[in-house]
N, C-alpha and C. Protein backbone atom coordinates (compact mmCIF):
# COMPACT_ATOMS: atom_id res chain seq x y z
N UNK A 1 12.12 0.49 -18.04
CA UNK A 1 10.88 1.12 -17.63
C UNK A 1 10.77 2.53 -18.19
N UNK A 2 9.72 2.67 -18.44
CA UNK A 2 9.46 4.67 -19.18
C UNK A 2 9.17 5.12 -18.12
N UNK A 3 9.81 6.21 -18.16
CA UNK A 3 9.53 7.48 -17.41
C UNK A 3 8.56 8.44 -17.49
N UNK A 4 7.84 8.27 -18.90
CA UNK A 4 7.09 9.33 -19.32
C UNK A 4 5.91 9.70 -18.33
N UNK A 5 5.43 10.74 -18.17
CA UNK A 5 4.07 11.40 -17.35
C UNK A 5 3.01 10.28 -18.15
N UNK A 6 1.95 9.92 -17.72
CA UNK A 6 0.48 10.24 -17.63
C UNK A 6 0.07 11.41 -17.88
N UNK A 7 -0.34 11.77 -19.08
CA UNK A 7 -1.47 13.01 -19.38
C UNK A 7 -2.29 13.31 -18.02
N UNK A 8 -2.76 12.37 -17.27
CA UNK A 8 -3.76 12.35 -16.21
C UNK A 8 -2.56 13.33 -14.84
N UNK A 9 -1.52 12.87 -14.51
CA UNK A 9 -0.79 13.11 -13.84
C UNK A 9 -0.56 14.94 -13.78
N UNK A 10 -0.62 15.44 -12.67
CA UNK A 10 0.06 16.55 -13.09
C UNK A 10 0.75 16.99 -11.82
N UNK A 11 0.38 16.22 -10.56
CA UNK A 11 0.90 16.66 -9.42
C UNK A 11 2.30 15.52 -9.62
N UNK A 12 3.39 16.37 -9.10
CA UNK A 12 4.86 15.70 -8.58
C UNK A 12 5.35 16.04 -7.02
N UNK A 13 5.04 14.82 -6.44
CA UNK A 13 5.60 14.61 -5.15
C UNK A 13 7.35 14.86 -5.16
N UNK A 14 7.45 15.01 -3.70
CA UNK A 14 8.61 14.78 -3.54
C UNK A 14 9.68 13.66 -3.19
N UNK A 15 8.77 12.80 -2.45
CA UNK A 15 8.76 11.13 -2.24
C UNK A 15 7.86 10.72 -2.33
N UNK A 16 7.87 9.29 -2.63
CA UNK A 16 6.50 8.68 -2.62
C UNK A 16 6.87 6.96 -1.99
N UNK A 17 6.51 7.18 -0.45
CA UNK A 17 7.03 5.62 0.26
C UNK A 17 5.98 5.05 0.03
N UNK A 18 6.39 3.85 -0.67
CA UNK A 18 5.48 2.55 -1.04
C UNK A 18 5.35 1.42 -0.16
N UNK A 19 4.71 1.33 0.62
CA UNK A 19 4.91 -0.06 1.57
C UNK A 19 4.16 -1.11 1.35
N UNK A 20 4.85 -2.26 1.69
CA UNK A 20 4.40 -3.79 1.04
C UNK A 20 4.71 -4.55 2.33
N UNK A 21 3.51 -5.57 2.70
CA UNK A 21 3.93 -6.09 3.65
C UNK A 21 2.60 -7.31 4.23
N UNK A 22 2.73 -8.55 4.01
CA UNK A 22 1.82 -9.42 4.07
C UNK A 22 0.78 -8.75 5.31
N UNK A 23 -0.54 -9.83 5.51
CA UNK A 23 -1.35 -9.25 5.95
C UNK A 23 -1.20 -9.17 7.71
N UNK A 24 -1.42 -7.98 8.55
CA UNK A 24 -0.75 -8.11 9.81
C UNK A 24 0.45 -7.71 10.17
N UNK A 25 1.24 -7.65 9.09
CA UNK A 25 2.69 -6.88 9.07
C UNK A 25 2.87 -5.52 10.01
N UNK A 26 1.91 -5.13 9.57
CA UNK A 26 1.70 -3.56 10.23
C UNK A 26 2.08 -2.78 9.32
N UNK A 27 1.47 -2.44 7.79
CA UNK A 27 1.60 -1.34 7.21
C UNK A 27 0.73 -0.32 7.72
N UNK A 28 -0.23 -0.34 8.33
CA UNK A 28 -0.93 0.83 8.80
C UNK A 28 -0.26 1.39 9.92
N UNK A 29 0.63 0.56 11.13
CA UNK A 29 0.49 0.78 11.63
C UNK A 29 2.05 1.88 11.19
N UNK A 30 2.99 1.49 10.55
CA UNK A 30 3.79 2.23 10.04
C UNK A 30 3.38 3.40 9.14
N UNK A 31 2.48 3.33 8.61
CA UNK A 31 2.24 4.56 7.61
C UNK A 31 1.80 5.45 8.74
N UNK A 32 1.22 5.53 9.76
CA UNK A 32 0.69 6.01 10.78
C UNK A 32 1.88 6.79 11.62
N UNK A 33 3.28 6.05 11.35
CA UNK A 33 4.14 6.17 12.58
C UNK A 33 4.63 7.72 11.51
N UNK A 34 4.70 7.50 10.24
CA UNK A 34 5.59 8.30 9.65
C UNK A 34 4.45 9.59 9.26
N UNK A 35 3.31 9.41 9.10
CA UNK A 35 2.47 10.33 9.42
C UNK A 35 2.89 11.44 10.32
N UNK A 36 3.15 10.65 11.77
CA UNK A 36 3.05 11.69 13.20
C UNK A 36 4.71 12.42 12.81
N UNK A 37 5.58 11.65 11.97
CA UNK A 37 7.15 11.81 12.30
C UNK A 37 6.90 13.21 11.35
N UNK A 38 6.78 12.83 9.83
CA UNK A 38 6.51 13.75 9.08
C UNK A 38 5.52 14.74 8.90
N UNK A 39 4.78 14.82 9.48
CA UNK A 39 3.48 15.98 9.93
C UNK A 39 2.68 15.97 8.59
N UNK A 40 1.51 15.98 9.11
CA UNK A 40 0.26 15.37 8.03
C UNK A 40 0.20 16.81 7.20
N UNK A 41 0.84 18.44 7.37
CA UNK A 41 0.99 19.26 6.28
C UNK A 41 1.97 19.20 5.29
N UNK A 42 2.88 18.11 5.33
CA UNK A 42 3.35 17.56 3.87
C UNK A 42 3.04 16.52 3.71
N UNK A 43 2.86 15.57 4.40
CA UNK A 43 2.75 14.11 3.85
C UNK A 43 1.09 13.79 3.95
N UNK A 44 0.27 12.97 2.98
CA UNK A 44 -0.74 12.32 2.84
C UNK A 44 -0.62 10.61 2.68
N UNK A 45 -1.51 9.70 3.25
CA UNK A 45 -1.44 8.61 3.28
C UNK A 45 -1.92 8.26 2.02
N UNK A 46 -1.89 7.12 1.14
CA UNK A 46 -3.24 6.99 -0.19
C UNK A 46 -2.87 5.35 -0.04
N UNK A 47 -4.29 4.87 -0.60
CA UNK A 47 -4.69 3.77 -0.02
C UNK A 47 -4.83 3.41 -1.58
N UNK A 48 -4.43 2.14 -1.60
CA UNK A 48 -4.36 1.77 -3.28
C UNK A 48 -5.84 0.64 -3.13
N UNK A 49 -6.25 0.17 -1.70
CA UNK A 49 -7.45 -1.00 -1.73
C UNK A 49 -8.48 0.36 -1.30
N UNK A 50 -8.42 1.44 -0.85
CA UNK A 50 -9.82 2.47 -1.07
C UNK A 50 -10.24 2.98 -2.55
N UNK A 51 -9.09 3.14 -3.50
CA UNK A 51 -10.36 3.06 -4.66
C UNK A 51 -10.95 2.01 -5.10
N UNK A 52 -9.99 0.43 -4.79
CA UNK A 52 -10.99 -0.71 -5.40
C UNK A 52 -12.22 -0.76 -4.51
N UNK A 53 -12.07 -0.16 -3.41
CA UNK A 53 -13.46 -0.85 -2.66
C UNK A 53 -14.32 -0.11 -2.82
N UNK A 54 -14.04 1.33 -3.14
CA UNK A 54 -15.13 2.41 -3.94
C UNK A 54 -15.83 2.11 -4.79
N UNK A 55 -14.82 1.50 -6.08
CA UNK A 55 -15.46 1.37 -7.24
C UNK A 55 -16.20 -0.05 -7.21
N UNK A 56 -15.83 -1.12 -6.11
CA UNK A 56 -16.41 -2.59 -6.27
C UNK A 56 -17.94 -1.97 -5.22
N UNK A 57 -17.99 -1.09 -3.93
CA UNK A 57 -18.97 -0.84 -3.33
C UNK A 57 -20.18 -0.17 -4.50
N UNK A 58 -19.66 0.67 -5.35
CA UNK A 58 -20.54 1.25 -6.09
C UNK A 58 -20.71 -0.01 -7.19
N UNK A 59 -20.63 -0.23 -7.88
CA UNK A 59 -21.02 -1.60 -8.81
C UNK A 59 -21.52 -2.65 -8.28
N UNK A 60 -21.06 -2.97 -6.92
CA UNK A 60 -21.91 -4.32 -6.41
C UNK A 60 -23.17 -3.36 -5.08
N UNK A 61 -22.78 -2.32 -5.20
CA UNK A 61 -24.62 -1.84 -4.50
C UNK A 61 -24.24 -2.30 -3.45
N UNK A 62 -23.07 -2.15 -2.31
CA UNK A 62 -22.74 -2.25 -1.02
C UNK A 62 -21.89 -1.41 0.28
N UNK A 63 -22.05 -1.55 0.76
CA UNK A 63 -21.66 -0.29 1.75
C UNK A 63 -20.40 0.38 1.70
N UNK A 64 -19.68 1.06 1.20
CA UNK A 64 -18.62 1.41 1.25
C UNK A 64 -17.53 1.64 2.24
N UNK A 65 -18.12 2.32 3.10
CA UNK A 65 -17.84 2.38 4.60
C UNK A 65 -17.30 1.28 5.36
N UNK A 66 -18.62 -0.03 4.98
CA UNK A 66 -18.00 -1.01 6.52
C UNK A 66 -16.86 -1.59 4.93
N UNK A 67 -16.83 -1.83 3.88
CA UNK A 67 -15.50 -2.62 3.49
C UNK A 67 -14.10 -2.00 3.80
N UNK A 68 -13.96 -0.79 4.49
CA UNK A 68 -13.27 -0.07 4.80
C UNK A 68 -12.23 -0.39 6.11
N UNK A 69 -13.61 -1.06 6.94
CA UNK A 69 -12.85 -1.21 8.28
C UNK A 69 -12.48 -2.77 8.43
N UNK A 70 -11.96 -3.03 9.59
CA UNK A 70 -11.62 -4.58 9.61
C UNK A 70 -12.46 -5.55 10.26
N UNK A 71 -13.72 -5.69 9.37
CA UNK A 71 -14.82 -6.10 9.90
C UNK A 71 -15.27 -7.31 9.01
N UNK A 72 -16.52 -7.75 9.86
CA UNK A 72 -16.72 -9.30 8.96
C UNK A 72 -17.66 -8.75 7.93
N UNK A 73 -18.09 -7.72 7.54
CA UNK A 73 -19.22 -7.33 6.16
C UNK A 73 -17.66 -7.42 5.18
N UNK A 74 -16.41 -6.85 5.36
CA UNK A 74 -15.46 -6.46 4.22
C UNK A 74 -15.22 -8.68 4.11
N UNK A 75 -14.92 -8.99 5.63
CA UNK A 75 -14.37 -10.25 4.89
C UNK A 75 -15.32 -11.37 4.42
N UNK A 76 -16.59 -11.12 4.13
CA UNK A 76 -17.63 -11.93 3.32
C UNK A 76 -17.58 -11.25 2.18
N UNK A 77 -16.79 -10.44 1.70
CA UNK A 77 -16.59 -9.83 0.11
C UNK A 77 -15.39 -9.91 -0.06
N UNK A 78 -14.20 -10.37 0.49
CA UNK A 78 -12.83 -10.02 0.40
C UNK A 78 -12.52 -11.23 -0.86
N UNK A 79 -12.90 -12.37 -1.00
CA UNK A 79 -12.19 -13.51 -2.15
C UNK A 79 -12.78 -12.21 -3.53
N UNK A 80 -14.21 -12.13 -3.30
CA UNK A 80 -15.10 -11.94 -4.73
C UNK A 80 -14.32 -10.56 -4.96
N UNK A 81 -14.12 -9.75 -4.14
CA UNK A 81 -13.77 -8.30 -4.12
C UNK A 81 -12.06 -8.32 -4.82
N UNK A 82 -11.30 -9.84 -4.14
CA UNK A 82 -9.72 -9.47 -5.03
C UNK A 82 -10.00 -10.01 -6.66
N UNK A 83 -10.95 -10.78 -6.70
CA UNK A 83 -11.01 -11.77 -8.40
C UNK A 83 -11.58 -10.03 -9.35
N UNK A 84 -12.49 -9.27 -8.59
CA UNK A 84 -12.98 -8.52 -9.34
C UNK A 84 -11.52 -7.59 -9.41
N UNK A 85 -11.14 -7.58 -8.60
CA UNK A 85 -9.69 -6.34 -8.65
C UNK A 85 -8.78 -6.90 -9.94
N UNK A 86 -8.84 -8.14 -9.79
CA UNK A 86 -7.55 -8.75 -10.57
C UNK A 86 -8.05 -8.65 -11.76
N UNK A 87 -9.62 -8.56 -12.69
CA UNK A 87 -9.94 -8.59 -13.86
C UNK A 87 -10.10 -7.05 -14.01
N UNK A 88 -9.66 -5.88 -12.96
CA UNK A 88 -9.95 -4.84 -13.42
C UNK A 88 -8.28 -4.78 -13.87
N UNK A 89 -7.55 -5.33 -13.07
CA UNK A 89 -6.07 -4.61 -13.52
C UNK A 89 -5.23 -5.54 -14.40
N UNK A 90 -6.23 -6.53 -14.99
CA UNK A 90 -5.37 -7.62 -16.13
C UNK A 90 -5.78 -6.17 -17.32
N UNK A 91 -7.13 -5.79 -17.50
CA UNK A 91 -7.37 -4.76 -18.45
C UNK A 91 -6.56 -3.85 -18.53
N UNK A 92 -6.15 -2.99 -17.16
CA UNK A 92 -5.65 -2.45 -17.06
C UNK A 92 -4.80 -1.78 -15.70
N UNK A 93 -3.65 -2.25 -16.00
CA UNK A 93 -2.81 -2.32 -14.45
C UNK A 93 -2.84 -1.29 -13.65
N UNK A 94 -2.59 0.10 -14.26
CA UNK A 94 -2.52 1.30 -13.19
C UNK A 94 -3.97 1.83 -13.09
N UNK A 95 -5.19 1.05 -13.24
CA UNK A 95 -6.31 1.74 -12.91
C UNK A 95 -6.20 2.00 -11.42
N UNK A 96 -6.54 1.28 -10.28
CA UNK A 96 -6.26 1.59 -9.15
C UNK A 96 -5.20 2.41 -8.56
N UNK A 97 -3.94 2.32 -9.18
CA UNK A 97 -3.10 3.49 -8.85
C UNK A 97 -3.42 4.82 -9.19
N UNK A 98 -4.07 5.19 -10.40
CA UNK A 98 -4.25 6.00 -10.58
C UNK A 98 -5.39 7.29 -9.77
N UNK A 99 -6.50 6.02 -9.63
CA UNK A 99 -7.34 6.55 -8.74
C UNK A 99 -6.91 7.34 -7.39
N UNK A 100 -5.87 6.25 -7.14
CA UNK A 100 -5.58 6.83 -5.35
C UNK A 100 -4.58 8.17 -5.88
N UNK A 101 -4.21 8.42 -6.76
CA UNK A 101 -3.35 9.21 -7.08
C UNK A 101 -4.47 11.36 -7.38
N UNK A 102 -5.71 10.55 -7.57
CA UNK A 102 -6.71 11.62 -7.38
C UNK A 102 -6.96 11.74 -6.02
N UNK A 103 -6.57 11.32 -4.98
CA UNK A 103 -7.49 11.63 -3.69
C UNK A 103 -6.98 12.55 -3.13
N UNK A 104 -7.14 12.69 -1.66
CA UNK A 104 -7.10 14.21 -1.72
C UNK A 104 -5.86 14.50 -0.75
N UNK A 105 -5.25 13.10 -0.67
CA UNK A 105 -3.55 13.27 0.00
C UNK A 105 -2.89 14.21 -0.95
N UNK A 106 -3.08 13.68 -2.38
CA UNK A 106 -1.92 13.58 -3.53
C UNK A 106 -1.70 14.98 -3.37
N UNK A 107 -2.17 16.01 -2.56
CA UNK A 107 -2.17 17.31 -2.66
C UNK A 107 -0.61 17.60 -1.98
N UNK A 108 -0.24 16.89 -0.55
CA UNK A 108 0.92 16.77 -0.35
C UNK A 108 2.41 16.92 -1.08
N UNK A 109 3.52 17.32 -0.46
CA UNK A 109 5.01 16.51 -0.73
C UNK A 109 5.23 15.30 -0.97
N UNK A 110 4.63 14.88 0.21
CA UNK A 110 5.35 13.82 0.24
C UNK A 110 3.79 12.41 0.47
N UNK A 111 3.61 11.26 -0.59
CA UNK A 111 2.88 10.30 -0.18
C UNK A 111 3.12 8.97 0.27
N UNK A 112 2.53 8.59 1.22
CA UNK A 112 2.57 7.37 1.39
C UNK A 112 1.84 6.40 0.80
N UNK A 113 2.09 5.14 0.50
CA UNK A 113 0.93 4.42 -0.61
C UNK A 113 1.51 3.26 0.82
N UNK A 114 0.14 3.32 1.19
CA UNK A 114 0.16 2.36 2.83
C UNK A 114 0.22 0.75 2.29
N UNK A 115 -0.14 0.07 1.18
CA UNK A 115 -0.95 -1.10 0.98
C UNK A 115 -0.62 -1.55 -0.65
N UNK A 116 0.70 -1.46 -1.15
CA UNK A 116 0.84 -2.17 -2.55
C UNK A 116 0.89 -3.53 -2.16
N UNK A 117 0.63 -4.17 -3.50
CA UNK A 117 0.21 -5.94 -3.45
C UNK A 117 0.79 -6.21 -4.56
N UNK A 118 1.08 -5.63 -5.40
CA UNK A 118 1.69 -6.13 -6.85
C UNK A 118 2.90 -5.13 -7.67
N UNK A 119 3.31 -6.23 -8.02
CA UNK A 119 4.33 -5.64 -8.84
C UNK A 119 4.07 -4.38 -9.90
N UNK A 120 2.95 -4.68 -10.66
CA UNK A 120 2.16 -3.70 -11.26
C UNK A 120 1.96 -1.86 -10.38
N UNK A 121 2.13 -2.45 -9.11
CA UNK A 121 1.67 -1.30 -8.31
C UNK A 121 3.15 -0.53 -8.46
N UNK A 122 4.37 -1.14 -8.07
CA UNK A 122 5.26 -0.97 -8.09
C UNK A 122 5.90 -0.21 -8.81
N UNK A 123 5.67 -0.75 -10.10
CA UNK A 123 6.25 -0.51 -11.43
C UNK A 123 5.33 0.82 -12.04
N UNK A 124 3.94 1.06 -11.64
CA UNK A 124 3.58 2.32 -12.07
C UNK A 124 3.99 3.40 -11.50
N UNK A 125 4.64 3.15 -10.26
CA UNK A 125 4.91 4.79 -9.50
C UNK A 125 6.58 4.68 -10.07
N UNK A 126 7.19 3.75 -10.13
CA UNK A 126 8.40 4.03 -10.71
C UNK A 126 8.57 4.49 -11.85
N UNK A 127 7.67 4.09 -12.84
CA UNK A 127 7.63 4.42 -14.35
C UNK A 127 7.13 5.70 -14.37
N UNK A 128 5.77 6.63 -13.42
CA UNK A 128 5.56 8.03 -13.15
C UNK A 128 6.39 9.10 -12.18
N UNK A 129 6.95 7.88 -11.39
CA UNK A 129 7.94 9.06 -10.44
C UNK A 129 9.12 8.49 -10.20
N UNK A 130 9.65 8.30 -10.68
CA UNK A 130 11.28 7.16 -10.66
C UNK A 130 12.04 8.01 -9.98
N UNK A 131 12.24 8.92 -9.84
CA UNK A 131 13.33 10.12 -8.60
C UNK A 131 12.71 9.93 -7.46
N UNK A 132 11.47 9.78 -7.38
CA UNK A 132 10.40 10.10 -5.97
C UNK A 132 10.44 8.34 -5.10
N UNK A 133 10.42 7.87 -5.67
CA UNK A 133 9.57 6.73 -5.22
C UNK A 133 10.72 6.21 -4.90
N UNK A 134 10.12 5.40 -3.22
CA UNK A 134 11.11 4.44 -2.07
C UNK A 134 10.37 3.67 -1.83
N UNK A 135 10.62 2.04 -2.32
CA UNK A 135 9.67 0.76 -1.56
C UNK A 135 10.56 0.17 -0.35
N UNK A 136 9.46 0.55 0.20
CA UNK A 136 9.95 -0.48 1.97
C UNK A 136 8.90 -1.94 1.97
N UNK A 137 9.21 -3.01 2.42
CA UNK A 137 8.44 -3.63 2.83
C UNK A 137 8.85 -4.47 4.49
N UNK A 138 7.42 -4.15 4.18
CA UNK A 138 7.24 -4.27 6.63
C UNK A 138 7.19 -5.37 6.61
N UNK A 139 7.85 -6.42 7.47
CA UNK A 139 7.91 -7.38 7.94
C UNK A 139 7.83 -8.21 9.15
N UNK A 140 7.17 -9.31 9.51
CA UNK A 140 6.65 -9.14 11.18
C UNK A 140 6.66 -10.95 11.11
N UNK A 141 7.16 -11.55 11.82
CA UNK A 141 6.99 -12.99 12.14
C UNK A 141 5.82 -13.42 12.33
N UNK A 142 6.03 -14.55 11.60
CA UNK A 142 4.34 -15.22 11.43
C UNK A 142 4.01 -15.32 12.73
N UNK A 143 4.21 -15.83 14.00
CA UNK A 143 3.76 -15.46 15.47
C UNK A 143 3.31 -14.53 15.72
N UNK A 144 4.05 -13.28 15.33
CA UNK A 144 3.69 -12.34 15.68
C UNK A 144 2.42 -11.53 15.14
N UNK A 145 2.34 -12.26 13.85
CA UNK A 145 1.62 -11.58 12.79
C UNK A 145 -0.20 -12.37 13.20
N UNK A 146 0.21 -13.80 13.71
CA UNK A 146 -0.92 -14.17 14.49
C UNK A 146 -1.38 -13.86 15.84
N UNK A 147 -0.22 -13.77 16.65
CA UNK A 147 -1.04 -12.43 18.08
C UNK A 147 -1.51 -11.37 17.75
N UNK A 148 -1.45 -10.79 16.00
CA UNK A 148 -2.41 -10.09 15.68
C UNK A 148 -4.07 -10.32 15.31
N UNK A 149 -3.72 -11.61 15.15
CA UNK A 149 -5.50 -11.74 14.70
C UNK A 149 -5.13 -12.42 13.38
N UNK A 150 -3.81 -12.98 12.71
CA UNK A 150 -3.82 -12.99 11.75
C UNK A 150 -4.46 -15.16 11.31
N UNK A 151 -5.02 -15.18 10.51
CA UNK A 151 -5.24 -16.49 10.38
C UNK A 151 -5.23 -16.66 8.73
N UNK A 152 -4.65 -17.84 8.41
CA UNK A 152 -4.55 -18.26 7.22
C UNK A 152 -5.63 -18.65 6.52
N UNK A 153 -5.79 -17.53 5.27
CA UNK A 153 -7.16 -18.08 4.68
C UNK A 153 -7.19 -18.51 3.03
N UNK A 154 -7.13 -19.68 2.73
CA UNK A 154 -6.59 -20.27 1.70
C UNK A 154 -7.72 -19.25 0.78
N UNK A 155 -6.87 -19.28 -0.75
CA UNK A 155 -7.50 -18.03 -1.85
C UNK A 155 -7.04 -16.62 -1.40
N UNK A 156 -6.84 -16.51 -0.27
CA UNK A 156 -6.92 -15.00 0.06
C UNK A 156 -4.85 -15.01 0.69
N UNK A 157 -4.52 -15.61 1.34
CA UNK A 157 -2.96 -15.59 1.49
C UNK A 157 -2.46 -16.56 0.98
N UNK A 158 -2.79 -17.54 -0.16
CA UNK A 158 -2.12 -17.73 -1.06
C UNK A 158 -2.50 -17.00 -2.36
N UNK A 159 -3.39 -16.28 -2.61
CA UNK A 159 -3.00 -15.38 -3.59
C UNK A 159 -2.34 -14.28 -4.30
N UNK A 160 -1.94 -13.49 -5.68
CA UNK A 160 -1.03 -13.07 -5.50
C UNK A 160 -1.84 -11.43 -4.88
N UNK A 161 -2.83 -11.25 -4.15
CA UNK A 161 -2.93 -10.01 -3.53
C UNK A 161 -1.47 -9.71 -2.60
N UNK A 162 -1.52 -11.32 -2.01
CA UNK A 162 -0.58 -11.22 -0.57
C UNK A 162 1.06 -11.93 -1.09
N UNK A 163 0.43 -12.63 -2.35
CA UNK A 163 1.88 -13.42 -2.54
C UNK A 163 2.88 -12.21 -3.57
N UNK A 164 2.05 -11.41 -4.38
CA UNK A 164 2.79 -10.73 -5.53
C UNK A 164 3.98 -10.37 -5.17
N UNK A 165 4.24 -9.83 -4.10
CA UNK A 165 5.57 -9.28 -4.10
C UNK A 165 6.95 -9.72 -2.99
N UNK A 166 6.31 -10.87 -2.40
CA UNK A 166 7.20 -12.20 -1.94
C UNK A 166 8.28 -12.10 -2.79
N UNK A 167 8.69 -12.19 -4.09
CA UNK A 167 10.04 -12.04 -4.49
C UNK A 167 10.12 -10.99 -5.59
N UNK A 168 11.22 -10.99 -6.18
CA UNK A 168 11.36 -10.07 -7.30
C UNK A 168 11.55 -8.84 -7.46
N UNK A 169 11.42 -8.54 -6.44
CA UNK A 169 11.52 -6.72 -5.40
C UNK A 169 12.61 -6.58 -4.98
N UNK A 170 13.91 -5.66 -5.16
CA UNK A 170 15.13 -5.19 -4.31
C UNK A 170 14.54 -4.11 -3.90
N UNK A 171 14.12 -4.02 -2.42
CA UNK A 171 13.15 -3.30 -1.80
C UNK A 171 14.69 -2.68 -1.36
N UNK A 172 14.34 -1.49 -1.68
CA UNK A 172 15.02 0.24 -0.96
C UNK A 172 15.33 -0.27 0.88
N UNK A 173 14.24 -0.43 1.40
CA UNK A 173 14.36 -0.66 2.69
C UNK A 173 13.46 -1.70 3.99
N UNK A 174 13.70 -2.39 4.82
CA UNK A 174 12.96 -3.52 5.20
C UNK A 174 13.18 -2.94 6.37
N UNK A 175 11.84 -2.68 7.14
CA UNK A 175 11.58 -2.39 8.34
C UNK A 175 11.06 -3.71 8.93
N UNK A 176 11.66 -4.33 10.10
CA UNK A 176 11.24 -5.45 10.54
C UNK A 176 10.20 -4.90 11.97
N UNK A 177 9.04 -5.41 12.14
CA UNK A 177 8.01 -4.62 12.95
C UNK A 177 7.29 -6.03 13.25
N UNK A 178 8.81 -6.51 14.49
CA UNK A 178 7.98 -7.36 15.40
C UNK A 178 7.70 -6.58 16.45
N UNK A 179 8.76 -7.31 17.82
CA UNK A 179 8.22 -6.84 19.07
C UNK A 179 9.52 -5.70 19.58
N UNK A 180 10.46 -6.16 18.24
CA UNK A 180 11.27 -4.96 19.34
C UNK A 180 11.30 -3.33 18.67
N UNK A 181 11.51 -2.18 19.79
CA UNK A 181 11.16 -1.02 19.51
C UNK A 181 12.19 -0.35 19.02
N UNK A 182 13.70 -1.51 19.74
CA UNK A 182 14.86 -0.61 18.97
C UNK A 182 14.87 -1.21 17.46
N UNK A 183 14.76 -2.19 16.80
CA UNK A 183 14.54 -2.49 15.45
C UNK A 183 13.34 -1.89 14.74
N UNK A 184 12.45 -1.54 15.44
CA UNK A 184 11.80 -0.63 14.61
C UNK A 184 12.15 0.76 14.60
N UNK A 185 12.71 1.30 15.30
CA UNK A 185 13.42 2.60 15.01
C UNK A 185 14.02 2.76 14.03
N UNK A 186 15.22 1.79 14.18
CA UNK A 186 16.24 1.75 13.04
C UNK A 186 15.82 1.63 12.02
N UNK A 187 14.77 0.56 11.75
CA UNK A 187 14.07 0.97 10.01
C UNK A 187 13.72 1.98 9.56
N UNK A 188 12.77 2.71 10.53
CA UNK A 188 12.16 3.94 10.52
C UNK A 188 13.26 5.10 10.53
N UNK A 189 13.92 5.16 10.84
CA UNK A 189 15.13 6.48 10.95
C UNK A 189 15.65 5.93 9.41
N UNK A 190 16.53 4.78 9.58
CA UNK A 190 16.81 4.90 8.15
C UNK A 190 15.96 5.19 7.10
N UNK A 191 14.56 4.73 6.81
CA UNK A 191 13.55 5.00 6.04
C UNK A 191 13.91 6.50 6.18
N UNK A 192 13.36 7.35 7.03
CA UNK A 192 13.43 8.55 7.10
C UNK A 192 14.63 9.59 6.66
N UNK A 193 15.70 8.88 6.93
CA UNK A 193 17.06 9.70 5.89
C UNK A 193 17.06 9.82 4.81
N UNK A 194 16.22 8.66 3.77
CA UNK A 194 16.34 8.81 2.41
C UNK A 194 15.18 9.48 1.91
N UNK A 195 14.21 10.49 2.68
CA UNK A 195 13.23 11.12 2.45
C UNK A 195 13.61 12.55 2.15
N UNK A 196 13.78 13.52 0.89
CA UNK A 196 14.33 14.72 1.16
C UNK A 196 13.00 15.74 1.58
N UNK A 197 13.61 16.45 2.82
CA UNK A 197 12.52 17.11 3.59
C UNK A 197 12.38 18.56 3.31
């Protein structure tokens, strides 16, 4: 993998936690936890599906806002919205990374990238920040992941939005975020040791 900068690049974090974690897992609800741990004046969250839904809201002439939340306007665009993602990043893979890499976290130490889906995602923050960058991926039992609301929706969790990074990943660290509070600690503390503060 190259190391080299992006011309575009000019900010260097100090970590950059990448979390991956099928749908329901609870990456929000973890990027959230390490938010409150690490205090929102170094750390910023960045959302790698808020610039696609920017740039798909502005080109398809639709609300930006509600694709945002977890509502039924985002999931009557969610199949058309990943096919358009996937022909933006066959062109070119770190477009979406890059974007979230302009927002207005990146100003931070330390970022969180709440929502990678692909290996591509992966491989661009390693290839721009290879000292910085820690992938965790959150993990939560399919039970559990359905007392969330979670339901199987063929095209959309068998694709590789949700399948990409099912294997091939020696993930840094696996926070398991079912029901118990002492196993989620322990991910989270360990996550948190390998963060230099």
């Amino acid at each position: 993998m190259s190391t080299t900068m992006d011309a575009s690049i000019s900010r260097q974090p100090k970590a950059i936690i990448i979390l991956s974690g099928k749908r329901k897992s609870g990456k929000d609800f973890i990027s959230h936890l390490l938010l409150q741990r690490l205090g929102s004046n170094k750390c910023g969250v960045l959302h790698l599906s808020g610039p696609l839904k920017k740039q798909y809201a502005k080109e398809h002439n639709l609300d930006y806002e509600k694709l945002l939340d977890a509502s039924d306007y985002k999931e009557q665009y969610r199949l058309d919205m990943i096919q358009w993602g996937e022909e933006r990043r066959n062109k070119d893979p770190g477009f979406f990374c890059r974007l979230a890499t302009d927002d207005k976290g990146s100003e931070k130490d330390i970022w969180i990238i709440s929502d990678a889906r692909r290996k591509s995602d992966i491989c661009y923050f390693k290839d721009h920040f290879s000292k910085a960058t820690i992938t965790v991926r959150v993990q939560s039992d399919l039970a559990v992941r359905n007392n969330r609301g979670f339901v199987f929706t063929e095209g959309i969790d068998d694709a590789e939005s949700e399948c990409g990074l099912d294997t091939g990943i020696d993930w840094d660290i696996i926070i398991k975020n079912n029901d118990s509070q002492q196993e989620l600690e322990q991910g989270l503390n360990t996550l948190l040791s390998l963060i230099p503060l």
